[in-house]
PDB file of N, CA and C in Angstrom:
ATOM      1  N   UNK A   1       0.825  -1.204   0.000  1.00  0.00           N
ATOM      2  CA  UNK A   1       0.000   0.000   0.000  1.00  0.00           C
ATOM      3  C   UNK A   1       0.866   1.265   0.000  1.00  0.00           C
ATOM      4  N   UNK A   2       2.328   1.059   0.020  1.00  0.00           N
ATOM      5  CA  UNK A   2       2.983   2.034   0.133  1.00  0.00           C
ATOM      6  C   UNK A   2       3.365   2.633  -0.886  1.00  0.00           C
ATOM      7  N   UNK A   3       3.650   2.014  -1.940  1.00  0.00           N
ATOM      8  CA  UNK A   3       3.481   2.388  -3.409  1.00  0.00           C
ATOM      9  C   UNK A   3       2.470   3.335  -3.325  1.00  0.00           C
ATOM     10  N   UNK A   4       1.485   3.130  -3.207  1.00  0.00           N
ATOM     11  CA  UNK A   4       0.049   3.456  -4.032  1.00  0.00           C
ATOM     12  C   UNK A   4       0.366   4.873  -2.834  1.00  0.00           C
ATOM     13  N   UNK A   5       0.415   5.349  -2.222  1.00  0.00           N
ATOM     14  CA  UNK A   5       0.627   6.139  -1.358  1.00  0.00           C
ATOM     15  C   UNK A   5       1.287   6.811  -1.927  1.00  0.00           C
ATOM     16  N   UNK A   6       2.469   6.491  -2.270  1.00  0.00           N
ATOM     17  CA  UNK A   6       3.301   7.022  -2.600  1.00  0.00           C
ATOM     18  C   UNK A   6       3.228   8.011  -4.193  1.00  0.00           C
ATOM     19  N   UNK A   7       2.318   7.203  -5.213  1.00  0.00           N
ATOM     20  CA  UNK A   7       2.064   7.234  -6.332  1.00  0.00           C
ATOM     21  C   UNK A   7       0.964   8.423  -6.282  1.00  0.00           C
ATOM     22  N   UNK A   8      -0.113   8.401  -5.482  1.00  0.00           N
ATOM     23  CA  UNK A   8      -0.835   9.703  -5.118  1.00  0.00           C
ATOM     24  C   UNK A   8       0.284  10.685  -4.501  1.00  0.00           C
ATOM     25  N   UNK A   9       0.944  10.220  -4.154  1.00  0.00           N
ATOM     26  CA  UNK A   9       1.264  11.902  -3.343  1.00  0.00           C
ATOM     27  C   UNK A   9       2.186  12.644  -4.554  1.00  0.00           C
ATOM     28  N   UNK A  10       2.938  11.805  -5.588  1.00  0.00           N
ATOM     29  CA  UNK A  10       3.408  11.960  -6.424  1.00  0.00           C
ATOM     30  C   UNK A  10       3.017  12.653  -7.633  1.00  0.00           C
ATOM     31  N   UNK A  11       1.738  12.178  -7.752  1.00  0.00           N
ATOM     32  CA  UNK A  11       0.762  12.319  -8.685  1.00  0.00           C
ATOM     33  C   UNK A  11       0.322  13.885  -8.177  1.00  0.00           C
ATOM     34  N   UNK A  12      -0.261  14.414  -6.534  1.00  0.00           N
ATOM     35  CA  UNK A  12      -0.311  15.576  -6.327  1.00  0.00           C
ATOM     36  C   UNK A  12       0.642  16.567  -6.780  1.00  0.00           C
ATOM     37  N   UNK A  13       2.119  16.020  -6.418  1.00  0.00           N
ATOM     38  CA  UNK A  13       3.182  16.861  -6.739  1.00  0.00           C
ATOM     39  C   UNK A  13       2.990  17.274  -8.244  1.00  0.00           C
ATOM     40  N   UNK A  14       3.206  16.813  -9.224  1.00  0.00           N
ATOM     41  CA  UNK A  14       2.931  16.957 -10.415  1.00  0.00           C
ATOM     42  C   UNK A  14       1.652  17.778 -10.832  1.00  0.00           C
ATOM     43  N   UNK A  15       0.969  17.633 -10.150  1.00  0.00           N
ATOM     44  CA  UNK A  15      -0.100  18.406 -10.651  1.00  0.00           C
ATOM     45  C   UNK A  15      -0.052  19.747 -10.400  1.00  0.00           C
ATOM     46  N   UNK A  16       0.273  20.090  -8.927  1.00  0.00           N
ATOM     47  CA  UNK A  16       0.557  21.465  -8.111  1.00  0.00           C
ATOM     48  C   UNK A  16       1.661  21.748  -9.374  1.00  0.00           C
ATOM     49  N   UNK A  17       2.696  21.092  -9.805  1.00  0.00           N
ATOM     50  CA  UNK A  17       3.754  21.933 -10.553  1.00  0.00           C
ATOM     51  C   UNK A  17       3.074  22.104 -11.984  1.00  0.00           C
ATOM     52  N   UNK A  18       2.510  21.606 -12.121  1.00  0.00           N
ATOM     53  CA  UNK A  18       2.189  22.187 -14.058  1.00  0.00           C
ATOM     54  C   UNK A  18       0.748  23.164 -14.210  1.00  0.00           C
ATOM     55  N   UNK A  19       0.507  23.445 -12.649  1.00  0.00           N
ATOM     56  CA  UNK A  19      -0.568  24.142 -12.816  1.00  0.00           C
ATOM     57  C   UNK A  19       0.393  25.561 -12.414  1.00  0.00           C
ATOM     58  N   UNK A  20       1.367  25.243 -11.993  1.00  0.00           N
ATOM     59  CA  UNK A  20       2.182  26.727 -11.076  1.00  0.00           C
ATOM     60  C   UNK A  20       2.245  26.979 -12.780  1.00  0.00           C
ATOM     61  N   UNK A  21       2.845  26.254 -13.830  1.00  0.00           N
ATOM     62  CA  UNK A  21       3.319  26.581 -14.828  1.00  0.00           C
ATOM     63  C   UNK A  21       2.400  27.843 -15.627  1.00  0.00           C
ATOM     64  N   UNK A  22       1.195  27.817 -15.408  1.00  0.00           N
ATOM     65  CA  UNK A  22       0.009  28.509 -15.774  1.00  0.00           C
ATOM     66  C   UNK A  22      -0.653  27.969 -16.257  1.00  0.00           C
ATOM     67  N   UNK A  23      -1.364  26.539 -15.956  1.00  0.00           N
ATOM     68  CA  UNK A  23      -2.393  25.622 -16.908  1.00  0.00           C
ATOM     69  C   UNK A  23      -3.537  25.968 -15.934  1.00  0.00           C
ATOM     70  N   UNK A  24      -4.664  25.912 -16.477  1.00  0.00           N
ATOM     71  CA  UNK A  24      -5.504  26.213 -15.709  1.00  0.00           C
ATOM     72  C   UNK A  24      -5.714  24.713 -14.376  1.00  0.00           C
ATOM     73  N   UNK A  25      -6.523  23.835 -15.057  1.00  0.00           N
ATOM     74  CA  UNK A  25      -6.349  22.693 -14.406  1.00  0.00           C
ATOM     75  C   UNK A  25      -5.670  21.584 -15.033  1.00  0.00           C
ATOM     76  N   UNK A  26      -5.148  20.094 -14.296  1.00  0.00           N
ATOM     77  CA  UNK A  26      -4.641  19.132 -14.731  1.00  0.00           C
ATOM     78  C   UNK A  26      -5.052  18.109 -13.654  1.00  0.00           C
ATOM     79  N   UNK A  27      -4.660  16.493 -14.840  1.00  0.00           N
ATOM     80  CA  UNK A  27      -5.118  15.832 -13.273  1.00  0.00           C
ATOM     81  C   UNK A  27      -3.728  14.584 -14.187  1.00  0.00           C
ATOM     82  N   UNK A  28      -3.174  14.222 -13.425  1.00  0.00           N
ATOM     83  CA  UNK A  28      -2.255  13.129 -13.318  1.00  0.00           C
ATOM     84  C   UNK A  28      -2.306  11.455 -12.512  1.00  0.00           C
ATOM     85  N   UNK A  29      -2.308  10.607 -13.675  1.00  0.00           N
ATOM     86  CA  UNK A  29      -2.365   9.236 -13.302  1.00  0.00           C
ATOM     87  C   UNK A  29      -1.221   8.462 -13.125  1.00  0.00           C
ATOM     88  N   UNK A  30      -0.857   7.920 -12.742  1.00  0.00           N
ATOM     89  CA  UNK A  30       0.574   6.749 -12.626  1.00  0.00           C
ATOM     90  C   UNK A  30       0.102   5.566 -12.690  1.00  0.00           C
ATOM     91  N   UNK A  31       0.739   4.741 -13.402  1.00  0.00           N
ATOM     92  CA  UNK A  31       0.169   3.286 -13.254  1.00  0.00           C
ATOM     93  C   UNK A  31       1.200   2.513 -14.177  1.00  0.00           C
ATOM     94  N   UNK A  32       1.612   1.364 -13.551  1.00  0.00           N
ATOM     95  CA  UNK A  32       2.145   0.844 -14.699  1.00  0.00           C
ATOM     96  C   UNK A  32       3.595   1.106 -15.412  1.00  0.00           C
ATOM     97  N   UNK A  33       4.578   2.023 -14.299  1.00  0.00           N
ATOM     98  CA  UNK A  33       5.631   2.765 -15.164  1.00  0.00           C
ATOM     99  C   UNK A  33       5.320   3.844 -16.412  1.00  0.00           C
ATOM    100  N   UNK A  34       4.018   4.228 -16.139  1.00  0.00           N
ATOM    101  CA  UNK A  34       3.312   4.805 -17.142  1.00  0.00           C
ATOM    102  C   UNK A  34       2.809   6.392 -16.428  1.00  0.00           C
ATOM    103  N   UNK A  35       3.092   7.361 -17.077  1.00  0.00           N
ATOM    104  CA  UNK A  35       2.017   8.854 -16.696  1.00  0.00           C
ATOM    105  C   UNK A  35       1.362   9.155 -18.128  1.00  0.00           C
ATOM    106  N   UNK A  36       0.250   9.096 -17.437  1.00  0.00           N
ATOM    107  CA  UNK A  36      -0.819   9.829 -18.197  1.00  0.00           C
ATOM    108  C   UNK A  36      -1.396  11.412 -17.939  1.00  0.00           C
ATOM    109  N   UNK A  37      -1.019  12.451 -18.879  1.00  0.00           N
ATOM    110  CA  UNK A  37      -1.622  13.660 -17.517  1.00  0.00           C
ATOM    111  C   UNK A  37      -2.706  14.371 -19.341  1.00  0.00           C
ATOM    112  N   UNK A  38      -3.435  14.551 -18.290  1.00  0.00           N
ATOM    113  CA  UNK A  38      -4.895  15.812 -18.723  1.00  0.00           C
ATOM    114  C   UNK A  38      -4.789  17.137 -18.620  1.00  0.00           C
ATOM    115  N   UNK A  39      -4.634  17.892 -19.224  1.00  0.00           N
ATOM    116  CA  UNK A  39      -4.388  19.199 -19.098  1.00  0.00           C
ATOM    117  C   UNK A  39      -5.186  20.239 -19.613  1.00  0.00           C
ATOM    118  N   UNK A  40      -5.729  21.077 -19.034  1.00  0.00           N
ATOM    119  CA  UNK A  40      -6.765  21.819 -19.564  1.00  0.00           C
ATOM    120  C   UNK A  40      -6.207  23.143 -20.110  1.00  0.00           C
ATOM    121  N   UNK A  41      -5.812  23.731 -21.933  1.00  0.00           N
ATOM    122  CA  UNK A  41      -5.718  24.454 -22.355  1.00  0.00           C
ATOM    123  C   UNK A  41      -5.975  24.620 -23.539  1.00  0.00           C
ATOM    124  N   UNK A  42      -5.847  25.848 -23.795  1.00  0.00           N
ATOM    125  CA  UNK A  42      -5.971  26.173 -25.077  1.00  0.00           C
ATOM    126  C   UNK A  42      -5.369  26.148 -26.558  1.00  0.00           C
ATOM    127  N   UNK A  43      -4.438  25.052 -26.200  1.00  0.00           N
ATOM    128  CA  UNK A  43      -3.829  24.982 -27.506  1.00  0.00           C
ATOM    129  C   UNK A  43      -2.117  24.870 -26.970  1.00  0.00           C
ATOM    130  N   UNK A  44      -1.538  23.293 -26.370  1.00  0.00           N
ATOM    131  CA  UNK A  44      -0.418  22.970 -26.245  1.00  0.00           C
ATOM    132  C   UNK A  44       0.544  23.018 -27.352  1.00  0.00           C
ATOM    133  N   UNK A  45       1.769  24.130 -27.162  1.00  0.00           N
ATOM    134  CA  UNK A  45       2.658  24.176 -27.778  1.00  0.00           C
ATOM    135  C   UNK A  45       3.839  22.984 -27.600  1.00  0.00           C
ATOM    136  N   UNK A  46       5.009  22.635 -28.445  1.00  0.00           N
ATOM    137  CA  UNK A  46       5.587  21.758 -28.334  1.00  0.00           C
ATOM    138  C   UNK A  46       6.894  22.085 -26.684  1.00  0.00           C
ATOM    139  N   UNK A  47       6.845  23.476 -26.752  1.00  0.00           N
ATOM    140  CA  UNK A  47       7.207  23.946 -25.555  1.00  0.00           C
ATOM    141  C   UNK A  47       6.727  23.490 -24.256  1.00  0.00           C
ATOM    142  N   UNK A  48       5.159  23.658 -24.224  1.00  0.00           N
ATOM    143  CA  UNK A  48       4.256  23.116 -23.156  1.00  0.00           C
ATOM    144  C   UNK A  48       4.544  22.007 -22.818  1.00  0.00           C
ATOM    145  N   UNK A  49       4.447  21.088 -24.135  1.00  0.00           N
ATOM    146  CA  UNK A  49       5.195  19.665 -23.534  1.00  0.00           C
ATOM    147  C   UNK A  49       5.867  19.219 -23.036  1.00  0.00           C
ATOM    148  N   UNK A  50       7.029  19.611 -23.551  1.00  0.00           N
ATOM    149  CA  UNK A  50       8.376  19.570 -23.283  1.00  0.00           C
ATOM    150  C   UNK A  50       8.755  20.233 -21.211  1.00  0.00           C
ATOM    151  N   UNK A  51       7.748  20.997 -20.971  1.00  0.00           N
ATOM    152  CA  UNK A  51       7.439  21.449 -19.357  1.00  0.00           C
ATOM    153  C   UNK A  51       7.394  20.543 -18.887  1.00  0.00           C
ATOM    154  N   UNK A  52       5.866  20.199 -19.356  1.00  0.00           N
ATOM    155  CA  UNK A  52       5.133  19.379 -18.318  1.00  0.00           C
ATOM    156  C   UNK A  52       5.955  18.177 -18.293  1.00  0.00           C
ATOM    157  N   UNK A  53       6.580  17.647 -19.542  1.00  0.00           N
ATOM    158  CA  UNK A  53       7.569  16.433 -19.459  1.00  0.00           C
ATOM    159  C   UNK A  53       8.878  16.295 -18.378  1.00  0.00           C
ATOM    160  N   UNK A  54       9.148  17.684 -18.905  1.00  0.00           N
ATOM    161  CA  UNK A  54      10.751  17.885 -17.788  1.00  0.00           C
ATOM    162  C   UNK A  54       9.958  17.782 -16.354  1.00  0.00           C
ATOM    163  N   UNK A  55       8.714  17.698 -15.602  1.00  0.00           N
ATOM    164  CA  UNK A  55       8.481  18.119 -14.375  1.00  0.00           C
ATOM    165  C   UNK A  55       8.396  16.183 -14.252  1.00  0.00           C
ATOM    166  N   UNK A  56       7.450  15.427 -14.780  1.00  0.00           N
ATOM    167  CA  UNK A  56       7.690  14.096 -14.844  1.00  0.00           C
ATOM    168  C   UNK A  56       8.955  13.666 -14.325  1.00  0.00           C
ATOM    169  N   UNK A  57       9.663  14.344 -15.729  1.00  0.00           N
ATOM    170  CA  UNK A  57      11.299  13.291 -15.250  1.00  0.00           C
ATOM    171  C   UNK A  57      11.700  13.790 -14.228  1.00  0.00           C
ATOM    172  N   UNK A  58      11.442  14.874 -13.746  1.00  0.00           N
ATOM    173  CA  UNK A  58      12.270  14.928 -12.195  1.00  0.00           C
ATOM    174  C   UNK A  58      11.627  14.670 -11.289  1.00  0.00           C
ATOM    175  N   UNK A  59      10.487  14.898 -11.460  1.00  0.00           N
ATOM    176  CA  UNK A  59       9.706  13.715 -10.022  1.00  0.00           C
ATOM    177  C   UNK A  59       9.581  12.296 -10.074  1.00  0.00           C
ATOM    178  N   UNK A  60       9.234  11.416 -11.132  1.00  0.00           N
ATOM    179  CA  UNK A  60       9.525   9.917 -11.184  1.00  0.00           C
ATOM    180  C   UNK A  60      10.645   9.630 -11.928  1.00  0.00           C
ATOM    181  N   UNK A  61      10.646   8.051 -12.060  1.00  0.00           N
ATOM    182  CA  UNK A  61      11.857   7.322 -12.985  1.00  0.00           C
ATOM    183  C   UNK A  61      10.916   7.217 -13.934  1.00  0.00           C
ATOM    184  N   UNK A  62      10.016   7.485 -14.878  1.00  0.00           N
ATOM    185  CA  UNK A  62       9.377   6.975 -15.647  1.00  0.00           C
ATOM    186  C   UNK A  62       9.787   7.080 -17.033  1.00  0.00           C
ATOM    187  N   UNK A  63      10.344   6.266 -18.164  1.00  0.00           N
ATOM    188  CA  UNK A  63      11.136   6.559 -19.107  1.00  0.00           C
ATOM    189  C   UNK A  63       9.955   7.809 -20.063  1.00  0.00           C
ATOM    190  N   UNK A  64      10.815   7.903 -20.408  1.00  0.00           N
ATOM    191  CA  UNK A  64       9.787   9.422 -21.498  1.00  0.00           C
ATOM    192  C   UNK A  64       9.287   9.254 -22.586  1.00  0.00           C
ATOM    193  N   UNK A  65       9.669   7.676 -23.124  1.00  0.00           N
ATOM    194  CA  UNK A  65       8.307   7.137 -23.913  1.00  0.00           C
ATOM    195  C   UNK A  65       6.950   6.697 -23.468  1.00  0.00           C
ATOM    196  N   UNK A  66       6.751   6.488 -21.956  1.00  0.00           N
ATOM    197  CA  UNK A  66       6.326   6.258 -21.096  1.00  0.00           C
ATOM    198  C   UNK A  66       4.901   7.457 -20.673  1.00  0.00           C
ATOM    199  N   UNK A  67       4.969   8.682 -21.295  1.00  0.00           N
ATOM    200  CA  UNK A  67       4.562   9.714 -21.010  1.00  0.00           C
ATOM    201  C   UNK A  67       3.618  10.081 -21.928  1.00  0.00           C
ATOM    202  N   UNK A  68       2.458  10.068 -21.139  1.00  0.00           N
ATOM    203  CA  UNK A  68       1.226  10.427 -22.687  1.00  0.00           C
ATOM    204  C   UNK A  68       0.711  11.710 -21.670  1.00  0.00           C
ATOM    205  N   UNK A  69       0.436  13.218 -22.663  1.00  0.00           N
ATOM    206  CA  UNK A  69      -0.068  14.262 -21.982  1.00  0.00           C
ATOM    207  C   UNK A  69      -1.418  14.384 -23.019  1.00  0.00           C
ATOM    208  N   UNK A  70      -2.347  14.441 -22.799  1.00  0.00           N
ATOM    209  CA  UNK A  70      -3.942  14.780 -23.705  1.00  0.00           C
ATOM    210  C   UNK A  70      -4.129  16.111 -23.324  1.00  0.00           C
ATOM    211  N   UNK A  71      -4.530  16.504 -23.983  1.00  0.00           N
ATOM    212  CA  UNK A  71      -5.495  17.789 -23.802  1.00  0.00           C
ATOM    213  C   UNK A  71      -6.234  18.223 -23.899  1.00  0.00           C
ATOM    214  N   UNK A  72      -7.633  18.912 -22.567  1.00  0.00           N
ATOM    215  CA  UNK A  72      -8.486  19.111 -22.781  1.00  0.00           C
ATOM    216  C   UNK A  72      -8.913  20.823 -23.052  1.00  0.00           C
ATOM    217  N   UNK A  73      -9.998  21.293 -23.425  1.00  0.00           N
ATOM    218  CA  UNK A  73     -10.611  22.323 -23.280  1.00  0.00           C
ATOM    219  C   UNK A  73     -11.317  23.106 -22.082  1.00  0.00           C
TER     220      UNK A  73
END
């Protein structure tokens, strides 16, 4: 259960940082050696990505093929 503990609190961290970035909202999943994150804007630049990615790799080990960001409206 310590994982999974661990994986939420992780998952908070990440979120608090890509919203500091100026996204309005986001919500972040872990599972699997896998992040999935949701991001609510208006039109992700390859820059944006490349953020929200660098904040991933420094909070988990998760390789960076590993990393799917969607985006919502």
């Amino acid at each position: 259960a310590t994982d999974i503990a661990q994986a939420i609190e992780t998952e908070g961290t990440m979120e608090n940082l890509i919203k500091a970035k100026g996204y309005e909202d986001c919500l972040v999943y872990m599972a699997d050696n896998k992040v999935d994150i949701v991001v609510k804007s208006e039109g992700l630049q390859k820059e944006d990505v490349a953020k929200i990615k660098d904040i991933v790799l420094a909070q988990t080990d998760v390789p960076v093929e590993n990393i799917s960001i969607t985006e919502t409206k």
